[in-house]
Protein backbone atom coordinates (compact mmCIF):
# COMPACT_ATOMS: atom_id res chain seq x y z
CA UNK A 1 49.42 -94.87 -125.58
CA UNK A 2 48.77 -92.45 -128.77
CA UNK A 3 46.21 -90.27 -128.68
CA UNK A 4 45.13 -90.52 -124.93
CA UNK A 5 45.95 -87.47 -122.75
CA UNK A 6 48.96 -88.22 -120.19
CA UNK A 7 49.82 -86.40 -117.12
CA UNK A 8 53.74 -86.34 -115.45
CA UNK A 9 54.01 -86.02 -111.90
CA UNK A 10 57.75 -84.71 -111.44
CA UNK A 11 57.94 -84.17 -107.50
CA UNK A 12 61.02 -83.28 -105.28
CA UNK A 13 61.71 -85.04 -102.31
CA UNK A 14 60.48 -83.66 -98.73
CA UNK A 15 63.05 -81.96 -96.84
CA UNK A 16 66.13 -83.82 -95.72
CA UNK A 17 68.07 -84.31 -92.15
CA UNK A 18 70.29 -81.08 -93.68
CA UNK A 19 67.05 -79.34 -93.04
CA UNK A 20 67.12 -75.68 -94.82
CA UNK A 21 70.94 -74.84 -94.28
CA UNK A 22 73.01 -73.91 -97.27
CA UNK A 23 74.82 -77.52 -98.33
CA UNK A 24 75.38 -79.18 -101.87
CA UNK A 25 73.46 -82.47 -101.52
CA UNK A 26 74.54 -84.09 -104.93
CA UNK A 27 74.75 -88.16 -104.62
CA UNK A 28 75.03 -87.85 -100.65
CA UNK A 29 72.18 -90.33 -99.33
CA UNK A 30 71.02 -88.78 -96.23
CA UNK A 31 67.13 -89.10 -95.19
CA UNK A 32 64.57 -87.28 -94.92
CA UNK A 33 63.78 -84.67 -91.73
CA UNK A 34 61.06 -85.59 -89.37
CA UNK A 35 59.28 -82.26 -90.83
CA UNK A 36 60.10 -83.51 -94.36
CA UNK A 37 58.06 -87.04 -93.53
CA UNK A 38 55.06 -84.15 -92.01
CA UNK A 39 54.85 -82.82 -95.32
CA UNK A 40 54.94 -85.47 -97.67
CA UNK A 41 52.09 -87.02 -95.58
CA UNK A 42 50.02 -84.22 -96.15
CA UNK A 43 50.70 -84.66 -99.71
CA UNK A 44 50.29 -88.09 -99.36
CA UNK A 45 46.23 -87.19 -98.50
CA UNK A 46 45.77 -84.90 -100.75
CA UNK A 47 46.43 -87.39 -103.58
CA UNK A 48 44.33 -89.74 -101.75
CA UNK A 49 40.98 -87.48 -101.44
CA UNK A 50 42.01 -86.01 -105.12
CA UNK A 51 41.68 -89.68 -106.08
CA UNK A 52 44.69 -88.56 -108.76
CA UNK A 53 45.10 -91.89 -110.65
CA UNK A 54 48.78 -92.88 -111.70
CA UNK A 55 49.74 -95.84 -113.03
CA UNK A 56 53.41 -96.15 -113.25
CA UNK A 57 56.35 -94.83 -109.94
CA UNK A 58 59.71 -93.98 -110.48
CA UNK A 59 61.87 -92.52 -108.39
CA UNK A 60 65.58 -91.59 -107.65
CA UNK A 61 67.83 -94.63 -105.75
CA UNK A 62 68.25 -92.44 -103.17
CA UNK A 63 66.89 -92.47 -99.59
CA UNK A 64 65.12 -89.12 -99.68
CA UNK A 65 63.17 -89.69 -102.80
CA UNK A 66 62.71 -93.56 -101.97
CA UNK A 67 61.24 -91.98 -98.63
CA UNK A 68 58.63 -89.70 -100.30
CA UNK A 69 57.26 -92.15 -102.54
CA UNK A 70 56.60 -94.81 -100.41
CA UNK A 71 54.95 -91.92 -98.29
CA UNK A 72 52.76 -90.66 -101.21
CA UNK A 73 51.93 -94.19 -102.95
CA UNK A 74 52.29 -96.81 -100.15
CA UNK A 75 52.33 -100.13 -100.97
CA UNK A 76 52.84 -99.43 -104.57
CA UNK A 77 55.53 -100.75 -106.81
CA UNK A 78 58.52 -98.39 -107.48
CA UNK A 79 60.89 -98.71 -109.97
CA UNK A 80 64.28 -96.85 -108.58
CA UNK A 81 66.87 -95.22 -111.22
CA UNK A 82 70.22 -94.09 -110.52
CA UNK A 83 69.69 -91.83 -113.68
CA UNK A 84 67.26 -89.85 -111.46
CA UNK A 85 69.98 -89.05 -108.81
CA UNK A 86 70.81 -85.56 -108.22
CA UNK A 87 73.62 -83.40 -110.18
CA UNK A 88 76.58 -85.06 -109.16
CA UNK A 89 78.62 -82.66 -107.17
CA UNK A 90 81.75 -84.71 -106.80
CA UNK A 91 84.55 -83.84 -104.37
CA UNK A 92 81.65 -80.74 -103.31
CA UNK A 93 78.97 -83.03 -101.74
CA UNK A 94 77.97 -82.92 -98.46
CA UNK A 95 79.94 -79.63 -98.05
CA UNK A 96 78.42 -76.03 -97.15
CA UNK A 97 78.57 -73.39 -99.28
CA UNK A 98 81.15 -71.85 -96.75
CA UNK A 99 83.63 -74.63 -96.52
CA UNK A 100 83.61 -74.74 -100.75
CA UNK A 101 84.24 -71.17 -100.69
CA UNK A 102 87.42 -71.37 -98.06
CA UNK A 103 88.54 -74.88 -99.61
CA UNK A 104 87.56 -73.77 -103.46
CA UNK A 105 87.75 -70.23 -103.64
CA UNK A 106 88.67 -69.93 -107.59
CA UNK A 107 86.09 -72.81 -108.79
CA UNK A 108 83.66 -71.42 -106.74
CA UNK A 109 83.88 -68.49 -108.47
CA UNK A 110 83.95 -69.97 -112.00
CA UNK A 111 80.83 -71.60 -111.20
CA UNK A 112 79.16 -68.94 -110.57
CA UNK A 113 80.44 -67.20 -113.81
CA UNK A 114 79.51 -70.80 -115.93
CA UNK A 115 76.64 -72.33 -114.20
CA UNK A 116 75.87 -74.72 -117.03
CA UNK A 117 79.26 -76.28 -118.46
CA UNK A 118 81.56 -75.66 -114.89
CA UNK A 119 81.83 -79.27 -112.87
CA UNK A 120 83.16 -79.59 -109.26
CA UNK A 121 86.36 -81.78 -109.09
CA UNK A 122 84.81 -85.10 -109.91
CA UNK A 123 81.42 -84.29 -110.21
CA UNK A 124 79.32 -83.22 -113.40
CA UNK A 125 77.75 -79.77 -114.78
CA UNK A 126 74.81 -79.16 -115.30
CA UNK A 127 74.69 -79.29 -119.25
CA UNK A 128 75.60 -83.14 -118.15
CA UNK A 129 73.03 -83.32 -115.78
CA UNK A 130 70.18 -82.17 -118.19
CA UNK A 131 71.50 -84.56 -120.88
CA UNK A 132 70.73 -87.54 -118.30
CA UNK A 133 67.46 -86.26 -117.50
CA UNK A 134 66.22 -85.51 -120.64
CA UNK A 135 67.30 -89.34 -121.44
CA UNK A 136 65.71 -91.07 -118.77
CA UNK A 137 62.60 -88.61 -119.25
CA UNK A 138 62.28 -89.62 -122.70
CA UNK A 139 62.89 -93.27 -121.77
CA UNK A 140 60.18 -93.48 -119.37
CA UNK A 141 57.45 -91.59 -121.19
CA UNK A 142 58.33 -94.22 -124.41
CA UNK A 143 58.10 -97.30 -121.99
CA UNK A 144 54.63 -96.71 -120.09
CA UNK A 145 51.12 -95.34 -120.92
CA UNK A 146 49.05 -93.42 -118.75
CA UNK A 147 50.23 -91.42 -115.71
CA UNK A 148 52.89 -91.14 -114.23
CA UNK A 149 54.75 -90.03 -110.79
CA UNK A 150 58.47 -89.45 -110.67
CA UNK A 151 60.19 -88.04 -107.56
CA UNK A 152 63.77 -86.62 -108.28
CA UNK A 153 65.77 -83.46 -106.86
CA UNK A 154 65.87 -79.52 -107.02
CA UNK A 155 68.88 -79.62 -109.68
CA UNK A 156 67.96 -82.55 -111.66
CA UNK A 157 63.81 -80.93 -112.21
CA UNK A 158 65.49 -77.96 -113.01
CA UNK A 159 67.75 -79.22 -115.99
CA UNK A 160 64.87 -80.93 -116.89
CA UNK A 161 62.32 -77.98 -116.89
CA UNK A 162 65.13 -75.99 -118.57
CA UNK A 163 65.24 -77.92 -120.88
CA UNK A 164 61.21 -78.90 -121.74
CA UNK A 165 60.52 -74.72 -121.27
CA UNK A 166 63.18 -74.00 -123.93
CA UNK A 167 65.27 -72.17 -121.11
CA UNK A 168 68.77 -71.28 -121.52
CA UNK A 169 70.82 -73.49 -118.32
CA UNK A 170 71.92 -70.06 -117.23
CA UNK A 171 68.23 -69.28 -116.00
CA UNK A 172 68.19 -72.84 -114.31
CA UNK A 173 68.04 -70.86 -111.04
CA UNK A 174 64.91 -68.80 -111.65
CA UNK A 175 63.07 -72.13 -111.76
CA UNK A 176 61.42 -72.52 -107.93
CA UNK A 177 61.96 -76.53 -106.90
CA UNK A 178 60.94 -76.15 -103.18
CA UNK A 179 60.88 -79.23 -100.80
CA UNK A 180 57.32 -81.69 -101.32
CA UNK A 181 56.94 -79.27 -104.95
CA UNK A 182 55.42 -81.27 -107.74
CA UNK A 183 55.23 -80.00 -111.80
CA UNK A 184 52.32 -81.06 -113.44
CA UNK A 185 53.32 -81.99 -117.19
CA UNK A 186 51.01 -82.80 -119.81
CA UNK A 187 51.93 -85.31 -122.90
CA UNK A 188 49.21 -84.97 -126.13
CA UNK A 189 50.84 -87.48 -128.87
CA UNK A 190 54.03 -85.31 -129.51
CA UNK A 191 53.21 -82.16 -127.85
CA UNK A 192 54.88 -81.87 -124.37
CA UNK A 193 53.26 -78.90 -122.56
CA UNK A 194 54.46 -77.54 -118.80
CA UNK A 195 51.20 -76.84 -116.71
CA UNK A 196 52.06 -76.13 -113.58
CA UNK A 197 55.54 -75.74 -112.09
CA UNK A 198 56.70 -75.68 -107.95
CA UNK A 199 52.98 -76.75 -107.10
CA UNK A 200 52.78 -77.15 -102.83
CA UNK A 201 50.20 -78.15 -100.74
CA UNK A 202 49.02 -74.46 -99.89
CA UNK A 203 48.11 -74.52 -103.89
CA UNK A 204 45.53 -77.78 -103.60
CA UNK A 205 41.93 -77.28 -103.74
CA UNK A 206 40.07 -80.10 -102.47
């Protein structure tokens, strides 16, 4: 709605069964931890004593995002995107960062010197991951009014933030997307302003 102040609620899931070891967790649809449910219930009641309103949810397709907004907004209606999935990471998902580097020494390697155009064997880069979530950002923000929560992943907010901040995709990494994180984003008419980014429960005052 023009001229009315909007706020964007861009969360990442809780933490997943994989817990906190080093694994590429593209399109694999695992669930979230037992400590990952924990903290998006805490979450969960700080929106309800912050009485935050929101009036639209979307969220990723996949379990660990589906998870953590039925957690937050229970009994709410959802409307799940595949074009909120995680970076792709092809014939790399599900893998530790270990195996890649025995089983893909050489792309491993060129990723690291290419973060933004270098895709794992059937997979996608991140340049193509930001492209898809700047679309479906865009999408969204043209199809509702008032505010809105979307739950996604680490890689996919970070393309995203990248992207809004006017970062080049080799910084993607200095961009903090912890497990539970929200990024508070602000929508005046045209101007799309970042105000808060990696926001945890710790950082709540109420």
């Amino acid at each position: 709605m023009k001229g009315i102040k909007r706020t964007i609620y861009l969360f990442r899931h809780g933490q997943t069964e994989f817990g906190r070891e080093k694994r590429y967790v593209g399109h694999t649809d695992c669930n979230l931890s037992e400590d990952g449910k924990y903290e998006i219930e805490k979450i969960a009641h700080v929106f309800i004593k912050s009485h935050i309103p929101i009036d639209h949810i979307f969220s990723s397709d996949l379990k660990r995002c589906q998870a953590t907004m039925n957690i937050i907004f229970p009994q709410r209606e959802v409307t799940y995107l595949q074009e909120l999935r995680e970076i792709n990471m092809g014939d790399w998902d599900g893998l530790t960062f270990d195996e890649i580097k025995n089983q893909y020494p050489d792309e491993f390697k060129r990723r690291g010197e290419n973060i933004a155009d270098f895709a794992a064997p059937n997979g996608e880069s991140f340049k193509e991951c930001q492209k898809r979530a700047v679309k479906v950002f865009d999408d969204i923000i043209h199809s509702t009014d008032g505010n809105v929560a979307i739950c996604s992943h680490a890689g996919f907010n970070r393309a995203l933030l990248c992207y809004l901040l006017k970062f080049d995709l080799t910084d993607i990494f200095d961009i903090q997307q912890d497990y539970g994180c929200m990024n508070i984003i602000s929508i005046d008419n045209s101007d799309i302003r970042i105000e808060e980014i990696n926001v945890k429960l710790d950082d709540f005052n109420c």
